[in-house]
PDB file of N, CA and C in Angstrom:
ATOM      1  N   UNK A   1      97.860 137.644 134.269  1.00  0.00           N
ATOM      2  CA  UNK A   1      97.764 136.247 133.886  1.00  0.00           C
ATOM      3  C   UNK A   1      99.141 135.609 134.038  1.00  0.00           C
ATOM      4  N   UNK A   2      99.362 134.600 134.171  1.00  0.00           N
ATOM      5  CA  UNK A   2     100.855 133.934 135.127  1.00  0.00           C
ATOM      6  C   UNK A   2     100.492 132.963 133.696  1.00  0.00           C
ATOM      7  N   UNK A   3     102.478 132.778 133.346  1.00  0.00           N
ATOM      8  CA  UNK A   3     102.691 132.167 132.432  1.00  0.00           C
ATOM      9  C   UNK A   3     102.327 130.574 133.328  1.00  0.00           C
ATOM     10  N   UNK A   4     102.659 129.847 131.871  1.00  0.00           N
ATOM     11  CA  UNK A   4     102.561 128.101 132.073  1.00  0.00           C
ATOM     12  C   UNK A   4     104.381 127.590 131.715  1.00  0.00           C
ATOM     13  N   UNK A   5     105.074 126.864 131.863  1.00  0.00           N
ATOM     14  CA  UNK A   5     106.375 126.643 132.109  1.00  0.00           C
ATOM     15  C   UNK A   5     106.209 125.689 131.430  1.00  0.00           C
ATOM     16  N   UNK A   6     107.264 125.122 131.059  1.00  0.00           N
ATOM     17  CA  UNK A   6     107.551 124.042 129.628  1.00  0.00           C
ATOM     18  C   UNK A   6     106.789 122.875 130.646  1.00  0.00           C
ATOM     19  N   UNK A   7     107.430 122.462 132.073  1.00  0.00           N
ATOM     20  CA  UNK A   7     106.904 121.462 132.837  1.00  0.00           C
ATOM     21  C   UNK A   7     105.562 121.187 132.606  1.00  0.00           C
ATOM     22  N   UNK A   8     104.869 122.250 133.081  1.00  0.00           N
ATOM     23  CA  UNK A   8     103.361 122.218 133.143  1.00  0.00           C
ATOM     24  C   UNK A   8     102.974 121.700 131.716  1.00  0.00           C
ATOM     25  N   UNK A   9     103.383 122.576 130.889  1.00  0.00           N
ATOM     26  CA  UNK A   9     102.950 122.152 129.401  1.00  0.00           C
ATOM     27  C   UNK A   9     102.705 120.762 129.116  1.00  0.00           C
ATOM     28  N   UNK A  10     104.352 120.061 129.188  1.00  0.00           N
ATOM     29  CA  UNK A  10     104.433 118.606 128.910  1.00  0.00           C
ATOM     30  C   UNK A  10     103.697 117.967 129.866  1.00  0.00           C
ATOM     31  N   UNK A  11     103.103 118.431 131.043  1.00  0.00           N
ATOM     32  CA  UNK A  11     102.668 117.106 131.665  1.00  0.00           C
ATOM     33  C   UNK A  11     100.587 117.421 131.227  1.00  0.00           C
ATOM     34  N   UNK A  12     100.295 119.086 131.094  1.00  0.00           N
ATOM     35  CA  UNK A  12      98.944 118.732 130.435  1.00  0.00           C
ATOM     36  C   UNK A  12      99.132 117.777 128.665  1.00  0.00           C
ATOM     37  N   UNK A  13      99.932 117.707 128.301  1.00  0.00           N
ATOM     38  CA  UNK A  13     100.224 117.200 126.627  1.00  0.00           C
ATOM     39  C   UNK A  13     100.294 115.642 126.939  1.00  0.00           C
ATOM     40  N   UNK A  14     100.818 115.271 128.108  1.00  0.00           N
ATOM     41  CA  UNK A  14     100.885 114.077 128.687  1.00  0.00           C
ATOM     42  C   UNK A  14      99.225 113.325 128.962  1.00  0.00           C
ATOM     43  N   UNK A  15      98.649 114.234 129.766  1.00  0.00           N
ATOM     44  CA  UNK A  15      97.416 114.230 130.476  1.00  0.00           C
ATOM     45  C   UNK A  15      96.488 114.072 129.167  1.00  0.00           C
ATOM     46  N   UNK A  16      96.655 114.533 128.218  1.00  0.00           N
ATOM     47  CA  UNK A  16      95.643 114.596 126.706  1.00  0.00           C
ATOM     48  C   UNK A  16      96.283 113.293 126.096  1.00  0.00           C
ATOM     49  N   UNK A  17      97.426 112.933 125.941  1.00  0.00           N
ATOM     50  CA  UNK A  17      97.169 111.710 125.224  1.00  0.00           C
ATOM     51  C   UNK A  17      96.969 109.976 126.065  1.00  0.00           C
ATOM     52  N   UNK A  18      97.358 110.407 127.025  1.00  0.00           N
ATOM     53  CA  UNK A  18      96.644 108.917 127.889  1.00  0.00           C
ATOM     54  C   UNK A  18      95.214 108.876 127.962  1.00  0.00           C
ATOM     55  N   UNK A  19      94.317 110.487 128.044  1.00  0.00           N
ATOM     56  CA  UNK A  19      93.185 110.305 128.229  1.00  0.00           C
ATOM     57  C   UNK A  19      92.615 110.155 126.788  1.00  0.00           C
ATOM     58  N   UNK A  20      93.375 110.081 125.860  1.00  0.00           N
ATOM     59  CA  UNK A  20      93.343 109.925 124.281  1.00  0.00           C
ATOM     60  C   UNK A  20      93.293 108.209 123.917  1.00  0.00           C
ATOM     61  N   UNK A  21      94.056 107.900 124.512  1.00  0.00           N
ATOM     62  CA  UNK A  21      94.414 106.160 124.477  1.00  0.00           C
ATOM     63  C   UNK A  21      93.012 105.666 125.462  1.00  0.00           C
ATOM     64  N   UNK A  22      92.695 106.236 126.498  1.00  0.00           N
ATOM     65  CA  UNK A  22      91.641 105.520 127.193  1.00  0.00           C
ATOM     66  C   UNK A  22      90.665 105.833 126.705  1.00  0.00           C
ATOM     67  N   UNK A  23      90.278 106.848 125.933  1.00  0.00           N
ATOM     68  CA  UNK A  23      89.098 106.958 125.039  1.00  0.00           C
ATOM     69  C   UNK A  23      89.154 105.577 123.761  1.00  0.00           C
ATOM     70  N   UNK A  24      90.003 105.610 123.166  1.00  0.00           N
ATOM     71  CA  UNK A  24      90.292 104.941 121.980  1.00  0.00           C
ATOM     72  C   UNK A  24      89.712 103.279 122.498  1.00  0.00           C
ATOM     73  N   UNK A  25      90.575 103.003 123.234  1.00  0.00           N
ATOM     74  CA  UNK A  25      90.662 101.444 124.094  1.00  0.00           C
ATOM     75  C   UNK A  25      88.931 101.524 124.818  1.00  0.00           C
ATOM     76  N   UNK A  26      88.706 102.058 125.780  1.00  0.00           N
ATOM     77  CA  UNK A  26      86.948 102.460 125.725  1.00  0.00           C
ATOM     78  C   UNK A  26      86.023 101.864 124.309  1.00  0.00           C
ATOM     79  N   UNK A  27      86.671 102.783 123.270  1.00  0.00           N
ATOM     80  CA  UNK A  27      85.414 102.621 122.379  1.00  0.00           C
ATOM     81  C   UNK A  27      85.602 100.771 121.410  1.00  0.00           C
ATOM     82  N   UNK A  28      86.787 100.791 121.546  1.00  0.00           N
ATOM     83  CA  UNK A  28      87.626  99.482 120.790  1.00  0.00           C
ATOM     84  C   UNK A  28      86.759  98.248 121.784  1.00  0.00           C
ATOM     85  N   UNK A  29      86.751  98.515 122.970  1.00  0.00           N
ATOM     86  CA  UNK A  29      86.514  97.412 124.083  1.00  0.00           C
ATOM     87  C   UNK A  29      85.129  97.352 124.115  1.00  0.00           C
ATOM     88  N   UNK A  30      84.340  98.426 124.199  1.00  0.00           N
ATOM     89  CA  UNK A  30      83.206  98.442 124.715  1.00  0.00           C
ATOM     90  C   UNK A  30      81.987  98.752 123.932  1.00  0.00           C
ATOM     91  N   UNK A  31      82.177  99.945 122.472  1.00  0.00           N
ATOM     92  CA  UNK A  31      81.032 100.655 122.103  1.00  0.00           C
ATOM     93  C   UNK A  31      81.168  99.850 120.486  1.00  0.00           C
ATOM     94  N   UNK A  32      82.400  99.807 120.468  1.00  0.00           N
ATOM     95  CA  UNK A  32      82.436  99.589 118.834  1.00  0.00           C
ATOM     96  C   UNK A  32      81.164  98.361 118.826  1.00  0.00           C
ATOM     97  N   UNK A  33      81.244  97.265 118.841  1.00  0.00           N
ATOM     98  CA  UNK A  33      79.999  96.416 119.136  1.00  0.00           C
ATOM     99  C   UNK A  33      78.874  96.204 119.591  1.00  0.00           C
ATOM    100  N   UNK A  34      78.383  97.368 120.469  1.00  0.00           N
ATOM    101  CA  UNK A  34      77.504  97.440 121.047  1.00  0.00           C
ATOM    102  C   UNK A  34      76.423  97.936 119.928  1.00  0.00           C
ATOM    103  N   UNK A  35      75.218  97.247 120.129  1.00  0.00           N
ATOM    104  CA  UNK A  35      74.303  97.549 118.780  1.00  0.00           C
ATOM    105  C   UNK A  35      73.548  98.566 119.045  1.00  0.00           C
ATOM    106  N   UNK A  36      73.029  98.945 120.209  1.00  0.00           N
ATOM    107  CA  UNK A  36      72.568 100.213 120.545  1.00  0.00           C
ATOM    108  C   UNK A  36      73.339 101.661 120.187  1.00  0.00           C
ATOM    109  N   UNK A  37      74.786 101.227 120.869  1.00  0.00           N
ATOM    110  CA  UNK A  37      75.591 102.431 120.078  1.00  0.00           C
ATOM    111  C   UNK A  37      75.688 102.825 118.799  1.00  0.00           C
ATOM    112  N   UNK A  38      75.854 101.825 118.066  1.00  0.00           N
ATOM    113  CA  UNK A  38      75.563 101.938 116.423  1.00  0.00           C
ATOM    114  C   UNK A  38      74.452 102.397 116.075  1.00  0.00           C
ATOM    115  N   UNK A  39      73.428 101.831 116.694  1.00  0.00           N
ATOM    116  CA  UNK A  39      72.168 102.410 116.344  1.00  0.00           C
ATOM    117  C   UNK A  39      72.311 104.487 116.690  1.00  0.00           C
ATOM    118  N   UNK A  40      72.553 104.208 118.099  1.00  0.00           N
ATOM    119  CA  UNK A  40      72.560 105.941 118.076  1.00  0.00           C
ATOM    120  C   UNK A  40      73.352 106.747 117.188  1.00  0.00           C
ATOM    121  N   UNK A  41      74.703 106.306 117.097  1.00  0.00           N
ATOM    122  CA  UNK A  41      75.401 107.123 116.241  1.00  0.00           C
ATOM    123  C   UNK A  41      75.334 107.504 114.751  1.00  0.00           C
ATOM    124  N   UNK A  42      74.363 106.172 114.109  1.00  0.00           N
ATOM    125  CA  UNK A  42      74.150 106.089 112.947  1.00  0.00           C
ATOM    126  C   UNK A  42      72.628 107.442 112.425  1.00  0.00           C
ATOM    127  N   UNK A  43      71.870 107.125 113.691  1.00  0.00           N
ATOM    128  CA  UNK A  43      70.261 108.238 113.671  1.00  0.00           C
ATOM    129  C   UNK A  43      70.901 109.603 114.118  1.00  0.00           C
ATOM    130  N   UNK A  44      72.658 109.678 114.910  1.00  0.00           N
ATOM    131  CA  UNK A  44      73.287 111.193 115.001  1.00  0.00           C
ATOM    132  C   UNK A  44      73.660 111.586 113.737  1.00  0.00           C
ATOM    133  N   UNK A  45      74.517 110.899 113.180  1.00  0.00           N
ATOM    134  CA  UNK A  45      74.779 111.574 111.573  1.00  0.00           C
ATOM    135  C   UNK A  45      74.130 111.337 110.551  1.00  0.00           C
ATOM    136  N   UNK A  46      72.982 110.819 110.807  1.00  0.00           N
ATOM    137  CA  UNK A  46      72.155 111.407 109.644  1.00  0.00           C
ATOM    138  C   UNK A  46      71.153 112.384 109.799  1.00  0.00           C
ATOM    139  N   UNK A  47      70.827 113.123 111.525  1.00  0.00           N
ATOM    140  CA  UNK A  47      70.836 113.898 111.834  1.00  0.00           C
ATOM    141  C   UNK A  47      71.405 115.012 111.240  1.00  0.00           C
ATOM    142  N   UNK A  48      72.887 114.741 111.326  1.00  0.00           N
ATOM    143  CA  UNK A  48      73.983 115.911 111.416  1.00  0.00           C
ATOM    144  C   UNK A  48      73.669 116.240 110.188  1.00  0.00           C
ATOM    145  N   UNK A  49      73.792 114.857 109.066  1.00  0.00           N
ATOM    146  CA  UNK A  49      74.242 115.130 107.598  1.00  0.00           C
ATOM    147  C   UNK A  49      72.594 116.103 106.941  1.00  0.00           C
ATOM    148  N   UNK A  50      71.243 115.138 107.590  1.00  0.00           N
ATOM    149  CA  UNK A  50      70.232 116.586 107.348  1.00  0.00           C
ATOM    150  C   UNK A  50      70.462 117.940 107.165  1.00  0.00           C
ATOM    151  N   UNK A  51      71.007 118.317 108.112  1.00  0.00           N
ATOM    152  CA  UNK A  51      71.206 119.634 109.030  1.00  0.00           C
ATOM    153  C   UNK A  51      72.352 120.363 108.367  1.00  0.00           C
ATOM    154  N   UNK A  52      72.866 119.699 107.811  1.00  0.00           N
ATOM    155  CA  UNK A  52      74.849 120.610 106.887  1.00  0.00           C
ATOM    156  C   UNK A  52      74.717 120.166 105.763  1.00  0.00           C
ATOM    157  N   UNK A  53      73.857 119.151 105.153  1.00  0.00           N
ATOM    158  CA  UNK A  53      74.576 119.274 103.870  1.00  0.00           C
ATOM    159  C   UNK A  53      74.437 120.183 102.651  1.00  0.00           C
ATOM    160  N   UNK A  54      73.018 121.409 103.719  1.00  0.00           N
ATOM    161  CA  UNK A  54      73.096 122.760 102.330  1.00  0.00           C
ATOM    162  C   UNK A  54      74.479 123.312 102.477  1.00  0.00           C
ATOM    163  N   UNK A  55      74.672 123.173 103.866  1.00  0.00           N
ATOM    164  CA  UNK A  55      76.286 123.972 103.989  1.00  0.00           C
ATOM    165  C   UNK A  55      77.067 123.674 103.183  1.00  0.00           C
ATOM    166  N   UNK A  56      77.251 122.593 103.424  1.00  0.00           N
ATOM    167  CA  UNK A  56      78.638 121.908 102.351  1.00  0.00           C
ATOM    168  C   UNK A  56      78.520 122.478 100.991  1.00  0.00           C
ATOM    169  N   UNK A  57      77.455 122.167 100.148  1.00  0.00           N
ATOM    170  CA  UNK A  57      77.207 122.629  98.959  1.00  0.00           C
ATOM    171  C   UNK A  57      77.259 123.889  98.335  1.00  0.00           C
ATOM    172  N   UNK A  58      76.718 124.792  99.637  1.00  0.00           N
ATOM    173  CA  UNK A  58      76.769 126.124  99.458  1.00  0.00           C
ATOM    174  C   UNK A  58      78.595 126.651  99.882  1.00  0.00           C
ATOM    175  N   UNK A  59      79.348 126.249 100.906  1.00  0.00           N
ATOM    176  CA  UNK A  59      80.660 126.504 101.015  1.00  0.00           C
ATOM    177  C   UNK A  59      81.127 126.053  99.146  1.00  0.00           C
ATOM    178  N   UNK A  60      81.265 124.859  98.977  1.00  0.00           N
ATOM    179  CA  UNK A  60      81.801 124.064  98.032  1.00  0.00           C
ATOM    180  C   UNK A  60      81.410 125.561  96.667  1.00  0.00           C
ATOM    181  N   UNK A  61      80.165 125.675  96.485  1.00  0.00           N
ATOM    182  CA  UNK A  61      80.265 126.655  95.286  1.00  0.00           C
ATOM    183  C   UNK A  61      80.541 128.308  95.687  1.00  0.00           C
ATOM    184  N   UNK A  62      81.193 128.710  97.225  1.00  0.00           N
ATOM    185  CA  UNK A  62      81.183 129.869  97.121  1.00  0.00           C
ATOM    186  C   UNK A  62      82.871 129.850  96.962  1.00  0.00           C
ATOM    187  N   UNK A  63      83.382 128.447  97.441  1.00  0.00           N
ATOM    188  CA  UNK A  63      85.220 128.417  96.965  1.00  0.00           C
ATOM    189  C   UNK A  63      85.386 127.192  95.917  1.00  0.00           C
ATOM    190  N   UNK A  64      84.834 127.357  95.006  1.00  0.00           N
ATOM    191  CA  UNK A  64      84.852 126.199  93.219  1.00  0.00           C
ATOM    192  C   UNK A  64      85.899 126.331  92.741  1.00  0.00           C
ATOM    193  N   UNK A  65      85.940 127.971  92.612  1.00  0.00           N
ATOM    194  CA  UNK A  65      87.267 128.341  91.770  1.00  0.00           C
ATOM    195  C   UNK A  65      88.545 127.638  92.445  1.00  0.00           C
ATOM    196  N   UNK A  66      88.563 128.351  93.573  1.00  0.00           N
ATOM    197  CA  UNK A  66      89.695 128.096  94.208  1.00  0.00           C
ATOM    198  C   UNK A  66      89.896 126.212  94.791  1.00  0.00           C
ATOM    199  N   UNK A  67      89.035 125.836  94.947  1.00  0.00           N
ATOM    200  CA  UNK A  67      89.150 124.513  94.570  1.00  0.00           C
ATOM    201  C   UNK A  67      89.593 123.856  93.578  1.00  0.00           C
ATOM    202  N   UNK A  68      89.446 124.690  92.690  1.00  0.00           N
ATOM    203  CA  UNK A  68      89.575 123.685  91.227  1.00  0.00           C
ATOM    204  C   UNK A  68      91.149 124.010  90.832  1.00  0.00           C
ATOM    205  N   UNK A  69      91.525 124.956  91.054  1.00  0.00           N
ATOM    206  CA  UNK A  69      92.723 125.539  90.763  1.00  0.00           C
ATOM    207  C   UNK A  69      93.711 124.811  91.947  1.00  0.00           C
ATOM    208  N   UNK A  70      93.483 124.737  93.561  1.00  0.00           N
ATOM    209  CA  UNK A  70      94.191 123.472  94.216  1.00  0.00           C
ATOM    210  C   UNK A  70      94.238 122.373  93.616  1.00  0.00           C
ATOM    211  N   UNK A  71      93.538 121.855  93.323  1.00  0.00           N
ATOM    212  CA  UNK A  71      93.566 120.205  92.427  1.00  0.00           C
ATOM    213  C   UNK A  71      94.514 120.563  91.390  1.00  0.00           C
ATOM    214  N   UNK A  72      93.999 121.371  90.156  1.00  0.00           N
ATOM    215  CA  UNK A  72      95.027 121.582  88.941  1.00  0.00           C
ATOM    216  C   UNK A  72      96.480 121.631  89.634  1.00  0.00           C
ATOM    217  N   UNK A  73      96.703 122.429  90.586  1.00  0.00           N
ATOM    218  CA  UNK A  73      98.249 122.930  90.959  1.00  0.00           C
ATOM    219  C   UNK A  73      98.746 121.395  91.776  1.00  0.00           C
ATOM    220  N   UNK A  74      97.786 120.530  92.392  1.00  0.00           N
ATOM    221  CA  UNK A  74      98.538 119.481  92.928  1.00  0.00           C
ATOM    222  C   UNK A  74      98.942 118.545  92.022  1.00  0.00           C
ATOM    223  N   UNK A  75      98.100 118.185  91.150  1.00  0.00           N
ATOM    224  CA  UNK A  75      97.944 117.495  89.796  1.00  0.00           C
ATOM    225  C   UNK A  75      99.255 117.909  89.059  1.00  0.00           C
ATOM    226  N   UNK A  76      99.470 118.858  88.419  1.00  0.00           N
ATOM    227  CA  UNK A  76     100.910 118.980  87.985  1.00  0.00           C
ATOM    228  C   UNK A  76     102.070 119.226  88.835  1.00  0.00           C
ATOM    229  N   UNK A  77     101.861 119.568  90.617  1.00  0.00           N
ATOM    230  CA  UNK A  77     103.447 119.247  91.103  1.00  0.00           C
ATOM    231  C   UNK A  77     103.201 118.117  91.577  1.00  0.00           C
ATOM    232  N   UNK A  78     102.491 117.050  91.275  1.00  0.00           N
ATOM    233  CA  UNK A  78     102.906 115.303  91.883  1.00  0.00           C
ATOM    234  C   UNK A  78     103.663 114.935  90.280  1.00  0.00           C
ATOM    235  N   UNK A  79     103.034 115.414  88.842  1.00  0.00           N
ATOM    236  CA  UNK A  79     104.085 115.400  87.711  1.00  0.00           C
ATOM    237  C   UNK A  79     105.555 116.039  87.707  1.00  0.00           C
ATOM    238  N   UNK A  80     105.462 116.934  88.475  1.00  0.00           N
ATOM    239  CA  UNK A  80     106.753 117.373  88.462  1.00  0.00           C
ATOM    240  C   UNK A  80     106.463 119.006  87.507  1.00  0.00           C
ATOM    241  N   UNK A  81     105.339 119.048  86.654  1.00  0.00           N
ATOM    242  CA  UNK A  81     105.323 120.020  86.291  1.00  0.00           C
ATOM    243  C   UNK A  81     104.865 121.276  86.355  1.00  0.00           C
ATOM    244  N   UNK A  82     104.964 121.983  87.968  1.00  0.00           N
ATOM    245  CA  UNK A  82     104.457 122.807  88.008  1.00  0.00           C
ATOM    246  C   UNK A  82     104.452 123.796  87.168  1.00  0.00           C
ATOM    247  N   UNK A  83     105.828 124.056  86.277  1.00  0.00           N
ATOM    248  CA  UNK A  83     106.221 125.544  85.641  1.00  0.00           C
ATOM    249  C   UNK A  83     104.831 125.460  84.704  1.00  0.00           C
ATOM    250  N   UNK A  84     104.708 123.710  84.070  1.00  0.00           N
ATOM    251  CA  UNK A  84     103.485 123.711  82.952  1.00  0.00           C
ATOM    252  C   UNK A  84     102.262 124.511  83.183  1.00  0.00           C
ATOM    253  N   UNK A  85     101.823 124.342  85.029  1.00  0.00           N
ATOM    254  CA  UNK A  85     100.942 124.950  85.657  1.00  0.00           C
ATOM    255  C   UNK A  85     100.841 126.735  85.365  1.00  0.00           C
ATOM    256  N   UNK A  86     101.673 127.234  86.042  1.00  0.00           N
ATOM    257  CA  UNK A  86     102.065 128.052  85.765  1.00  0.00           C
ATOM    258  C   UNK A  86     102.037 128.867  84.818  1.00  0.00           C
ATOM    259  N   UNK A  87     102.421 128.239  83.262  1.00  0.00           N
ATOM    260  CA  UNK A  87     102.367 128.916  81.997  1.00  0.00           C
ATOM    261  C   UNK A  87     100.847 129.473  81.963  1.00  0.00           C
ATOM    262  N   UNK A  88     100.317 127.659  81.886  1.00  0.00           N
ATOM    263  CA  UNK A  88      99.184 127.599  81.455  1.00  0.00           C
ATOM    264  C   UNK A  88      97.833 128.292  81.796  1.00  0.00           C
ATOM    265  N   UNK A  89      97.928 128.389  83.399  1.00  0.00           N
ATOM    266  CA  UNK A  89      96.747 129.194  84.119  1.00  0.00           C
ATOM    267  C   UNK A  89      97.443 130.105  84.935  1.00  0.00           C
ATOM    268  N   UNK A  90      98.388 131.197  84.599  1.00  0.00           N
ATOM    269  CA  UNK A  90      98.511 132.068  85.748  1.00  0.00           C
ATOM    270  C   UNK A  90      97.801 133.137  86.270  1.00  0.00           C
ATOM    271  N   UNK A  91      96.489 132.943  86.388  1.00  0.00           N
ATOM    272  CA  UNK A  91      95.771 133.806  86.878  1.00  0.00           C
ATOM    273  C   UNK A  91      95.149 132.996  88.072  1.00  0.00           C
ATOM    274  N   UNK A  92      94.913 131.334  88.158  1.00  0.00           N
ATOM    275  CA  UNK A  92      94.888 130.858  89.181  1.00  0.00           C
ATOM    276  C   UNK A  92      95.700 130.684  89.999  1.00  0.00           C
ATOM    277  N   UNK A  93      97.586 130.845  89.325  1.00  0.00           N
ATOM    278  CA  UNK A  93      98.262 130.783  90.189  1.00  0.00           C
ATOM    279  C   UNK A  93      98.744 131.915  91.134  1.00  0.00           C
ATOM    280  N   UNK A  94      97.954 133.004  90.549  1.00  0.00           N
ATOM    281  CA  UNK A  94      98.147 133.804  91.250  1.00  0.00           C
ATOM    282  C   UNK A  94      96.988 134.172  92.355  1.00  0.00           C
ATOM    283  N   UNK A  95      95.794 133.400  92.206  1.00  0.00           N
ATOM    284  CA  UNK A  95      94.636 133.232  93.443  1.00  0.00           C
ATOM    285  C   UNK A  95      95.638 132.630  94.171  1.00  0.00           C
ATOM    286  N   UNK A  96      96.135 131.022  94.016  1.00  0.00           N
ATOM    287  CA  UNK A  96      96.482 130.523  95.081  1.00  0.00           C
ATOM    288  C   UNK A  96      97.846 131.230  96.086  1.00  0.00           C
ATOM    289  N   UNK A  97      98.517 132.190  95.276  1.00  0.00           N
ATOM    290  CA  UNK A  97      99.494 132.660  95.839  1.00  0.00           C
ATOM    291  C   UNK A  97      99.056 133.631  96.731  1.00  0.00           C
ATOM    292  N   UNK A  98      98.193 134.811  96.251  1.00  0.00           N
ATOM    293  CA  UNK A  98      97.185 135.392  97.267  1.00  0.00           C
ATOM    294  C   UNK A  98      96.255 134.702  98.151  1.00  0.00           C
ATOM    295  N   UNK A  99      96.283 133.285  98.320  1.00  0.00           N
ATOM    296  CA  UNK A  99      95.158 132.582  99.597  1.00  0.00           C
ATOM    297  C   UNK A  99      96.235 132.263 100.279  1.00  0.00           C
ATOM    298  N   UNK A 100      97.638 131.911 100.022  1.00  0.00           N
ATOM    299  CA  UNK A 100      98.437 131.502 100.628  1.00  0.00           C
ATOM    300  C   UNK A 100      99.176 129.954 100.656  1.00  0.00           C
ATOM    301  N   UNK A 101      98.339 129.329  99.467  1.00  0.00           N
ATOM    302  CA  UNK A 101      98.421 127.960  99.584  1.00  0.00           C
ATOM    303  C   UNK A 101      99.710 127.896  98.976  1.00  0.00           C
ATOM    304  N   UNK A 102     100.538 128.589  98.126  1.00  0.00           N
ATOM    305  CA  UNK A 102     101.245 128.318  97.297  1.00  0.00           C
ATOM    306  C   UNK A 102     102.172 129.737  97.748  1.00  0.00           C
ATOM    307  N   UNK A 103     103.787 129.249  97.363  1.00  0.00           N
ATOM    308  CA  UNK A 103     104.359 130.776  98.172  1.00  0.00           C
ATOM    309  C   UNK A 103     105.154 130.572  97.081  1.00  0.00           C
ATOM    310  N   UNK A 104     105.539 132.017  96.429  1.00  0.00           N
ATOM    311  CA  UNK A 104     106.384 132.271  95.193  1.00  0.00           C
ATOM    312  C   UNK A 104     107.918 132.290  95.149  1.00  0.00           C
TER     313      UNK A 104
END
């Protein structure tokens, strides 16, 4: 397999965001208003949302804990008090240190 060279790199990274901007400008110009499009996209995600939202629910209660314990730990370091965190629940702080979210 033959490497890719910084050149090549920057000019596919190049190639992704112009074709990024002509998507954007596309949908800005042309779809955002279009009432048919709305119509489809609106009968796709509620499609989609049929189809996932046992997922969601079922993800959501198989990581609760560890959810709930991210919130608590953001909640006291936007106070400033993580150590409070810390005292108080270190058995979650030590989930989050074992998931990785949090490094000691």
């Amino acid at each position: 397999m033959e490497e890719i060279s910084n050149d090549d790199i920057k000019k596919i990274i190049d190639k992704q965001k112009k074709l990024a901007i002509a998507h954007k400008k596309y949908y800005h110009e042309k779809l955002k208003d279009n009432q048919e499009y709305q119509k489809r996209a609106r009968e796709r995600s509620k499609r989609w949302y049929e189809k996932n939202n046992k997922k969601k629910k079922e993800k959501y209660e198989a990581n609760k804990e560890l959810i709930n314990a991210k919130q608590l730990y953001i909640y006291h370091d936007n106070k400033g008090q993580s150590n409070k965190f810390i005292e108080k629940y270190p058995e979650k702080y030590e989930m989050l240190i074992n998931k990785g979210f949090v490094k000691d």
